[in-house]
C-alpha atoms as a PDB file:
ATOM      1  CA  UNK A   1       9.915 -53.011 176.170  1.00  0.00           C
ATOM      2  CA  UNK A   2       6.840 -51.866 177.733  1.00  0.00           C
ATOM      3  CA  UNK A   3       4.260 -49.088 176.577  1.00  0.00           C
ATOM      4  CA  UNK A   4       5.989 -46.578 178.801  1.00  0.00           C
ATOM      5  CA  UNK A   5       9.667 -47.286 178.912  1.00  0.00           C
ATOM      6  CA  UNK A   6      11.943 -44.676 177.092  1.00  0.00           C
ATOM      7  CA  UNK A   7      13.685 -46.002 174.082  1.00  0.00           C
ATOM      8  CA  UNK A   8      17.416 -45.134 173.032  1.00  0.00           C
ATOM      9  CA  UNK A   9      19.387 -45.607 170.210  1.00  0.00           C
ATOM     10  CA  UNK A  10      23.366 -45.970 171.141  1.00  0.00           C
ATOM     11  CA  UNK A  11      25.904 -45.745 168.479  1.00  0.00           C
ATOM     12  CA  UNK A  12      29.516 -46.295 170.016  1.00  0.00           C
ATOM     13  CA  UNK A  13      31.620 -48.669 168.502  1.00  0.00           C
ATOM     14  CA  UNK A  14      34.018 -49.013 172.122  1.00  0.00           C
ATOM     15  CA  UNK A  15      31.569 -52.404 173.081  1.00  0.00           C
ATOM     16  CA  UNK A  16      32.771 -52.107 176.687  1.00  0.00           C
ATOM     17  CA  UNK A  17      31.464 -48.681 177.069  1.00  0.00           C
ATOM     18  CA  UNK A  18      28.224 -49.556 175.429  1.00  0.00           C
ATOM     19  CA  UNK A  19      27.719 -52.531 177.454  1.00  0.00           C
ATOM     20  CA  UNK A  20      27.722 -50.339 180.680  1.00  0.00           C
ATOM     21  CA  UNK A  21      26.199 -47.866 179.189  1.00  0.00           C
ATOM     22  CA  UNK A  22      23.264 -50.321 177.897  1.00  0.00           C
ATOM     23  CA  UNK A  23      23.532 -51.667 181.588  1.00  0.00           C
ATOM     24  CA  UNK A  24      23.123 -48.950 183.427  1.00  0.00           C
ATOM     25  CA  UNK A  25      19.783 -47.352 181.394  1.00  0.00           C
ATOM     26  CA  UNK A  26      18.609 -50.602 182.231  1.00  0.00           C
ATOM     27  CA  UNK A  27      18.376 -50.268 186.041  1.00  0.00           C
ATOM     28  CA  UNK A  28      17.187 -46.650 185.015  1.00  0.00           C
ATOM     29  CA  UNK A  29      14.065 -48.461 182.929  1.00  0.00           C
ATOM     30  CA  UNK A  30      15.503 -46.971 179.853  1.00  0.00           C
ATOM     31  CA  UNK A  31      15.472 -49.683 176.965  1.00  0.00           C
ATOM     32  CA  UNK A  32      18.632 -48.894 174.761  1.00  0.00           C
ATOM     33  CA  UNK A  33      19.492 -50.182 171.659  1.00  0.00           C
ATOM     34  CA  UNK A  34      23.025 -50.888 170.501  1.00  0.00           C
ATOM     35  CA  UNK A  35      25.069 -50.009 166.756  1.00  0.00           C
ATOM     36  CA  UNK A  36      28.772 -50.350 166.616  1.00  0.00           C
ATOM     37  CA  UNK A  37      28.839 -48.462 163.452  1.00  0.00           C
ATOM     38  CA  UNK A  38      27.130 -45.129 161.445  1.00  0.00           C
ATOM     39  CA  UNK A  39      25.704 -47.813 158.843  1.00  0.00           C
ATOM     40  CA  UNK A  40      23.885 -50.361 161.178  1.00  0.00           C
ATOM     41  CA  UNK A  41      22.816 -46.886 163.031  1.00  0.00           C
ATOM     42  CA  UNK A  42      20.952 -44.980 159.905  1.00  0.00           C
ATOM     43  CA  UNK A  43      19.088 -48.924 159.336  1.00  0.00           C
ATOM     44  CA  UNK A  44      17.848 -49.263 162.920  1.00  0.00           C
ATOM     45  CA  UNK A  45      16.701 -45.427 162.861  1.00  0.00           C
ATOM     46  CA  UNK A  46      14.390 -45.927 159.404  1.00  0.00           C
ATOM     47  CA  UNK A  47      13.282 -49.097 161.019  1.00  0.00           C
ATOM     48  CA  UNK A  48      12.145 -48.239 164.635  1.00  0.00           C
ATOM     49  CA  UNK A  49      11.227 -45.003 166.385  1.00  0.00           C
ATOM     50  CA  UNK A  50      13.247 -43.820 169.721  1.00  0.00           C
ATOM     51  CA  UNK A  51      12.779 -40.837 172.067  1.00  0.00           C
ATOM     52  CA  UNK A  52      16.428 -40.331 171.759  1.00  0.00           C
ATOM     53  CA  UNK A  53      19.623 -41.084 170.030  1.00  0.00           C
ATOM     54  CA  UNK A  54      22.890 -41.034 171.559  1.00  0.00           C
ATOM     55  CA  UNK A  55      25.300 -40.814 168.984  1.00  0.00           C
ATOM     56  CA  UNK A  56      29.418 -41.169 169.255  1.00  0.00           C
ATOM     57  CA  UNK A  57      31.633 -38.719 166.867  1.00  0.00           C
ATOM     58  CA  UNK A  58      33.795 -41.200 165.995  1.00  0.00           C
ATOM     59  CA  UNK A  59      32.278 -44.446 164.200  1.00  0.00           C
ATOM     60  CA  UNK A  60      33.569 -46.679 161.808  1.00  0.00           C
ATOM     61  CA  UNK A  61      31.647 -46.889 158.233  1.00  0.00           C
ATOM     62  CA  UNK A  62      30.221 -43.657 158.177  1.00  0.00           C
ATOM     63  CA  UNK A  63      30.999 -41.199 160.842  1.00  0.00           C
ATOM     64  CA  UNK A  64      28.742 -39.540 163.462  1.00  0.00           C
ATOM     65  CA  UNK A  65      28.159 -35.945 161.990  1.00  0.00           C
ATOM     66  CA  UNK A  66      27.175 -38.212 158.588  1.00  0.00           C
ATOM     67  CA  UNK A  67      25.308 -40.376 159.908  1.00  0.00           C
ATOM     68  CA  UNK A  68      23.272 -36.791 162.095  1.00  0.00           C
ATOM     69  CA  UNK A  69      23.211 -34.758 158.693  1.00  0.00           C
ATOM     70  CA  UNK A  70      21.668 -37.937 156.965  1.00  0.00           C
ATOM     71  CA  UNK A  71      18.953 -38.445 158.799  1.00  0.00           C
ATOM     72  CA  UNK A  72      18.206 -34.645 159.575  1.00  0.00           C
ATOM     73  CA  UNK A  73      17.721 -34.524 155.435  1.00  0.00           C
ATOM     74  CA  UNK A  74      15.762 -37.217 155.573  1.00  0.00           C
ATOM     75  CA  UNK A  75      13.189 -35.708 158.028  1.00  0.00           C
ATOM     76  CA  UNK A  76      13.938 -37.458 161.469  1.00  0.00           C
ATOM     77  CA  UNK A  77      13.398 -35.122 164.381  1.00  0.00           C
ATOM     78  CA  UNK A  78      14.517 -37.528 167.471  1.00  0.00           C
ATOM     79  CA  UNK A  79      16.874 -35.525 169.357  1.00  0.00           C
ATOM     80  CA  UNK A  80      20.997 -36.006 169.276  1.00  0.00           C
ATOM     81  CA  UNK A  81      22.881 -36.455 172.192  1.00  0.00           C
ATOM     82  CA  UNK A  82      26.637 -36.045 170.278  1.00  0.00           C
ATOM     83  CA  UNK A  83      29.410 -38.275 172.397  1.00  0.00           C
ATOM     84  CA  UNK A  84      32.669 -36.276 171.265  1.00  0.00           C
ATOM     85  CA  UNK A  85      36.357 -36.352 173.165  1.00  0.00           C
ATOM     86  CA  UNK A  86      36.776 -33.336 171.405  1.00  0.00           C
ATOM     87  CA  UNK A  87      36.207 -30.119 173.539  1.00  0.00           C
ATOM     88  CA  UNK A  88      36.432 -26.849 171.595  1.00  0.00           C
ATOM     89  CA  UNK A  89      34.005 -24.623 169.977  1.00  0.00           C
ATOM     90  CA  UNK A  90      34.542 -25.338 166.457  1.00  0.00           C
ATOM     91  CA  UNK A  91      33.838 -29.209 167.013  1.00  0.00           C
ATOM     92  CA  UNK A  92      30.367 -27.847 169.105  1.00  0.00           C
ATOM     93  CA  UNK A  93      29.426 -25.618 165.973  1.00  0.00           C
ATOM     94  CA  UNK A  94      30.541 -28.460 163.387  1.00  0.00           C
ATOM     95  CA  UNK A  95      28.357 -30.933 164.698  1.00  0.00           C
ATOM     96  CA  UNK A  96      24.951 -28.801 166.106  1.00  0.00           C
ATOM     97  CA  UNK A  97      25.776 -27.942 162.176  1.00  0.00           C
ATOM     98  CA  UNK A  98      25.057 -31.278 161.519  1.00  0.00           C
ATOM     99  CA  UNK A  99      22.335 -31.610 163.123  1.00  0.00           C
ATOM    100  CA  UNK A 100      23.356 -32.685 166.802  1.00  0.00           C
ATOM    101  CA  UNK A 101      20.694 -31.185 169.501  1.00  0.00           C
ATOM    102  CA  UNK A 102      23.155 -31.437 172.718  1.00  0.00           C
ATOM    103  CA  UNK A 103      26.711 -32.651 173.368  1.00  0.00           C
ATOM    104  CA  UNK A 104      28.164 -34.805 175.943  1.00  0.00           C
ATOM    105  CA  UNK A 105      32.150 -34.685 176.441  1.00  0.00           C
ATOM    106  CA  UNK A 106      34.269 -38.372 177.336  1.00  0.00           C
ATOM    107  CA  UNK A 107      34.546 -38.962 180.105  1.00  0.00           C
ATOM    108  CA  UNK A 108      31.270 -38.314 181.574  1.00  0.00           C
ATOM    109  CA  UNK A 109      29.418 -39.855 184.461  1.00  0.00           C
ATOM    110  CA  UNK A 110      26.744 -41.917 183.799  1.00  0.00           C
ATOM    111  CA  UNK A 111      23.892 -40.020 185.589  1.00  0.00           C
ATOM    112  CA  UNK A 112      24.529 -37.161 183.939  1.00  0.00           C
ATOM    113  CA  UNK A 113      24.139 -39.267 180.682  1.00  0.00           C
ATOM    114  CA  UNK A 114      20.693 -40.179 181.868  1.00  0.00           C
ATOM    115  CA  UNK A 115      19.781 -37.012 182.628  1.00  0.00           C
ATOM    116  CA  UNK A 116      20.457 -35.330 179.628  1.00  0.00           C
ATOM    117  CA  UNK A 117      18.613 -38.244 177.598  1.00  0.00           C
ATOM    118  CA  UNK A 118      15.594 -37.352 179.755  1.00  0.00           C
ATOM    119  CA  UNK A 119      15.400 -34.233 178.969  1.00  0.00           C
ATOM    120  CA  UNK A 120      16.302 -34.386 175.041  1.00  0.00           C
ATOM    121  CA  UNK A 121      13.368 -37.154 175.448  1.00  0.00           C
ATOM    122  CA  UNK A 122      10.442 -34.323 176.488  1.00  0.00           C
ATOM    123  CA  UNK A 123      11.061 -33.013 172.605  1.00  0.00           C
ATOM    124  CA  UNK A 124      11.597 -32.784 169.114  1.00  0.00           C
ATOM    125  CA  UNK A 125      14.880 -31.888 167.386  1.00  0.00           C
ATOM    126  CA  UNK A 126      14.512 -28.079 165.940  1.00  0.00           C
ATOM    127  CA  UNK A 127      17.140 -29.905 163.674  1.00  0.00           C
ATOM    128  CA  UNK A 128      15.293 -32.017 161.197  1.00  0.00           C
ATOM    129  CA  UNK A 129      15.309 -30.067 157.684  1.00  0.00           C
ATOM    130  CA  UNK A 130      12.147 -32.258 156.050  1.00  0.00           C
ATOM    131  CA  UNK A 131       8.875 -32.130 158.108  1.00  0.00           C
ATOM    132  CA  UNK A 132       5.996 -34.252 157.129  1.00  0.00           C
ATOM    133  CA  UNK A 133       2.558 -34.352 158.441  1.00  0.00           C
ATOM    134  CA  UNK A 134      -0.206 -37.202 156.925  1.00  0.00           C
ATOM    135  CA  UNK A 135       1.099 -36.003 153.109  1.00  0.00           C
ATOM    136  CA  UNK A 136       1.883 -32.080 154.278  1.00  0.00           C
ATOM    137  CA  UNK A 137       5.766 -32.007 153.524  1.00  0.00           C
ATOM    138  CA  UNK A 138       7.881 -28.960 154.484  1.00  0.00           C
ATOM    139  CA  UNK A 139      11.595 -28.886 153.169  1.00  0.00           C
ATOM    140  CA  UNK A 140      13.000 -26.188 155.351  1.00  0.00           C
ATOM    141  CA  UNK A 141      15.976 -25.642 153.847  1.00  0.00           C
ATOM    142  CA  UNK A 142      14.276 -24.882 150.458  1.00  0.00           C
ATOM    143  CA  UNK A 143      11.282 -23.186 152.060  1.00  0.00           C
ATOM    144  CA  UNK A 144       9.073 -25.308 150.023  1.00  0.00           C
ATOM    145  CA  UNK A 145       5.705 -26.243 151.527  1.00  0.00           C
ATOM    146  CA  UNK A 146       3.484 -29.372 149.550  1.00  0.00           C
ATOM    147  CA  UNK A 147       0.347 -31.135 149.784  1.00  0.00           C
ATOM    148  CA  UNK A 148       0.793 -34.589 147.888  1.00  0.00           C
ATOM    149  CA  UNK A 149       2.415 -33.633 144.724  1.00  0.00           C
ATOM    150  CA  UNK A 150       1.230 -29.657 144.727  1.00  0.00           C
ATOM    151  CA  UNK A 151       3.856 -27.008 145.353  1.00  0.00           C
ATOM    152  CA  UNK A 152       2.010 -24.483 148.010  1.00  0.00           C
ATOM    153  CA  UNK A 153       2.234 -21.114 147.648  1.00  0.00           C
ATOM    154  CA  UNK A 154       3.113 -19.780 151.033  1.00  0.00           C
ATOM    155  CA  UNK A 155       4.751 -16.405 152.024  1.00  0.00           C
ATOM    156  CA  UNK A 156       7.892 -16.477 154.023  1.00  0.00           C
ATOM    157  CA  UNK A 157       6.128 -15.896 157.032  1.00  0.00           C
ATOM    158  CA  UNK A 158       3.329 -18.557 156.647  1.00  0.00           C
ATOM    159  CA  UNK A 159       6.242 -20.943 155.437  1.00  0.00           C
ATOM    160  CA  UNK A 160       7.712 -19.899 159.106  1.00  0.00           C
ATOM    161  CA  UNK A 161       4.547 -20.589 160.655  1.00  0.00           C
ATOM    162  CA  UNK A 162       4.063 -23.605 158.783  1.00  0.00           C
ATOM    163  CA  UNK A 163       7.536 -25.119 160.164  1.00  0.00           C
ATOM    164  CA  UNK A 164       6.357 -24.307 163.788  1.00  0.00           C
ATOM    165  CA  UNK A 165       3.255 -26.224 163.871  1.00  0.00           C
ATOM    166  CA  UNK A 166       4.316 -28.908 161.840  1.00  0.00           C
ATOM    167  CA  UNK A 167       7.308 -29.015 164.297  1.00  0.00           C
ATOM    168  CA  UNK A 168       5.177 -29.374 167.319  1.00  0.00           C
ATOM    169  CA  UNK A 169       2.313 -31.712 165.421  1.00  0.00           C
ATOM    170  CA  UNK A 170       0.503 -33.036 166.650  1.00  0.00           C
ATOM    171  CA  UNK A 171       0.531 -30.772 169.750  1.00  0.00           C
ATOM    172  CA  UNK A 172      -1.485 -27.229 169.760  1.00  0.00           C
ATOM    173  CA  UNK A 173       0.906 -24.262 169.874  1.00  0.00           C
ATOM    174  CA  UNK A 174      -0.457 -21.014 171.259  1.00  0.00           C
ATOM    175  CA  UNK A 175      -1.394 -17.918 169.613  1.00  0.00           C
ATOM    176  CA  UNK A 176       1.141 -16.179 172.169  1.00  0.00           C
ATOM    177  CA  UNK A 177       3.645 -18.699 171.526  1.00  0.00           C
ATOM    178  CA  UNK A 178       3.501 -18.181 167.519  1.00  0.00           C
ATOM    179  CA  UNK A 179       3.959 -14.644 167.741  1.00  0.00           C
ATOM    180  CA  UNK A 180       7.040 -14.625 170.191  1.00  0.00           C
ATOM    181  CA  UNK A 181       8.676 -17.289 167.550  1.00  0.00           C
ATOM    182  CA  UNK A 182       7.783 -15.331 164.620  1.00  0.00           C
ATOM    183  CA  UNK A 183       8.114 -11.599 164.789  1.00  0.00           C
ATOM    184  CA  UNK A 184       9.659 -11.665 168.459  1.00  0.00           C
ATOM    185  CA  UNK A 185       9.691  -8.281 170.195  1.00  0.00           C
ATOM    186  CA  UNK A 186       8.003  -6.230 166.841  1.00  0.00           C
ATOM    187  CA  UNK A 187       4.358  -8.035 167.236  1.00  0.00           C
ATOM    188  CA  UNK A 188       2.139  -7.376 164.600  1.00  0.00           C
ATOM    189  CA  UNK A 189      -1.176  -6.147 164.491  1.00  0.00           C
ATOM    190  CA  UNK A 190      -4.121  -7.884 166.279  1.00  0.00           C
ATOM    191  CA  UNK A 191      -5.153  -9.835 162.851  1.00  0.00           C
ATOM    192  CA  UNK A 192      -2.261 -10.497 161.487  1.00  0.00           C
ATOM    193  CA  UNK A 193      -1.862 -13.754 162.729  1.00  0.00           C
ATOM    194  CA  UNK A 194      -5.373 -14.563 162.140  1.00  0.00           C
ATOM    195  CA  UNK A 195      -4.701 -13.422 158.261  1.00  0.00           C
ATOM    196  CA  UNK A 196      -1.922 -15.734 158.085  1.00  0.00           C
ATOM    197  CA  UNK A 197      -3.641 -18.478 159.546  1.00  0.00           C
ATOM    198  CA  UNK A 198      -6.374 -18.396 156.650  1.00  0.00           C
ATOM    199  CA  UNK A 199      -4.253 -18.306 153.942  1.00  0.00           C
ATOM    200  CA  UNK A 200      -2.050 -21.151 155.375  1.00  0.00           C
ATOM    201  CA  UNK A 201      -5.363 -23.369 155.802  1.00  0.00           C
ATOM    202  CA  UNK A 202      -6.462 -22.340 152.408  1.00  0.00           C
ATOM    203  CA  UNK A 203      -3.299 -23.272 151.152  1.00  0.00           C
ATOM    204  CA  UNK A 204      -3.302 -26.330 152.563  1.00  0.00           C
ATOM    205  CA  UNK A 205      -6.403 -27.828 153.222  1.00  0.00           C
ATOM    206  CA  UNK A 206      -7.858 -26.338 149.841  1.00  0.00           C
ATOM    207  CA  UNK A 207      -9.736 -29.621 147.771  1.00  0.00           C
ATOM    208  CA  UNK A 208      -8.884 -31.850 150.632  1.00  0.00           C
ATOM    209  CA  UNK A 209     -10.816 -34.521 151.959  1.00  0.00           C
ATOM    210  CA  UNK A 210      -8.756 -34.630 155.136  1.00  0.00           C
ATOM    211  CA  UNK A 211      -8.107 -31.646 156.909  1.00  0.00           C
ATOM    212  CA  UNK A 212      -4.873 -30.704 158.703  1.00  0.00           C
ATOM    213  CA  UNK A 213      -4.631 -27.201 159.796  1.00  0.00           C
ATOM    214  CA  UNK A 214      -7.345 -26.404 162.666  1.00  0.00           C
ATOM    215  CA  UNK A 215      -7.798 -23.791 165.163  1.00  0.00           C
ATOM    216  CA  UNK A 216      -8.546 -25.168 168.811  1.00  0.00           C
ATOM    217  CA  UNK A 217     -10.688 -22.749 170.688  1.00  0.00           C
ATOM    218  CA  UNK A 218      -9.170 -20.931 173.609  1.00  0.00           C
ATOM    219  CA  UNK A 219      -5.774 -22.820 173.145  1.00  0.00           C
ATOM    220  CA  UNK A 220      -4.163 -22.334 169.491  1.00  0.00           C
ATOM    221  CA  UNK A 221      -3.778 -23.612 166.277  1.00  0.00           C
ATOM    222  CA  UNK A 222      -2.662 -27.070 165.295  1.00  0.00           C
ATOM    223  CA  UNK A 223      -1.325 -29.411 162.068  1.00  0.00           C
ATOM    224  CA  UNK A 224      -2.547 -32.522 162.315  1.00  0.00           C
ATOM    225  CA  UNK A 225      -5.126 -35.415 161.189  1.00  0.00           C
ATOM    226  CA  UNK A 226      -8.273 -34.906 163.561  1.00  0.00           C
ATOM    227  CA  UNK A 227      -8.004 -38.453 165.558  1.00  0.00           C
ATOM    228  CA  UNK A 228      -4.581 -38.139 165.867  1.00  0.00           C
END
């Protein structure tokens, strides 16, 4: 696989549809990756990294909306691309639940397939419920923010700020952007942000060596290791 190429995960356990599948990214320069089963699936995700993973419901060992939940608690944002023969709402719900970012129903055409894996590509999941930056973790479901071993003391709304930029490290996410996500039409005052901003950074980057939370002049704020 070369520097550029996209790389795919596929977990479908019918071989003959993964073989075209696999066959038909290739001639799309797409490398793909193949597991038959949930359990060979959650072992190649901790051991590689992939733009995308395209993920069937039905698997044998552990099923797909396990094997999504599992590694969504265990902090992996790649996008899901859910292969389901199952059409109604409830199934949609169960499984973006779960931690699926898009479904695609059976039968499908293949270029639609590569489409939508080009697209989940350009991101990260919204879905993952532990975020970690250098040793800045952020369990979202228990709104608990820590640096190394200390608990942070963060208000809701810096915990919600927190979980933005740490979703979109190492990438600089605007001051505009921040407020639309976080108080949506009822903007605060002018400082408030600002405020916020300060007390995360003193949160986090208090007796640090290496800090993570910086403000980038004229463009935003960002989480990340300067370098990175």
């Amino acid at each position: 696989m070369n520097n550029t190429q996209l790389s795919v995960l596929l977990v479908e356990d019918d071989r003959d549809l993964a073989a075209a599948i696999v066959d038909y990214f290739a001639l799309e320069d797409v490398y793909c990756d193949h597991a038959s089963d949930g359990a060979l699936a959650i072992n190649l995700i901790e051991r590689h990294h992939y733009e995308v993973i395209i993920l069937d419901l039905n698997l044998p060992r552990i099923n797909g909306l396990e094997v999504c939940e599992q590694i969504r608690h265990k902090g992996v944002d790649t996008p899901v691309l859910m292969l389901t023969a199952r059409d109604t709402l409830e199934d949609k719900l169960t499984g973006f639940e779960k931690g699926a970012d898009d479904y695609l129903i059976k039968p499908f055409a293949m270029e639609e397939l590569v489409v939508r894996t080009k697209v989940l590509a350009k991101r990260k999941s919204g879905q993952a419920m532990r975020l970690t930056v250098e040793n800045l973790h952020l369990d979202v479901k228990r709104q608990e923010a820590y640096r190394g071993d200390e608990l942070l003391s963060l208000s809701p709304i810096a915990t919600k700020i927190l979980e933005l930029l740490m979703r979109e490290s190492p990438n600089v996410v605007s001051r505009r952007r921040i407020i639309e996500a976080i108080w949506a039409d009822d903007p605060p005052d002018s400082n408030s942000l600002k405020v916020h901003m300060f007390y995360i950074r003193k949160q986090v980057d208090a007796n640090h060596g290496v800090k993570l939370v910086h403000t980038i002049g004229g463009k935003g704020f960002a989480i990340k290791k300067m370098g990175s």
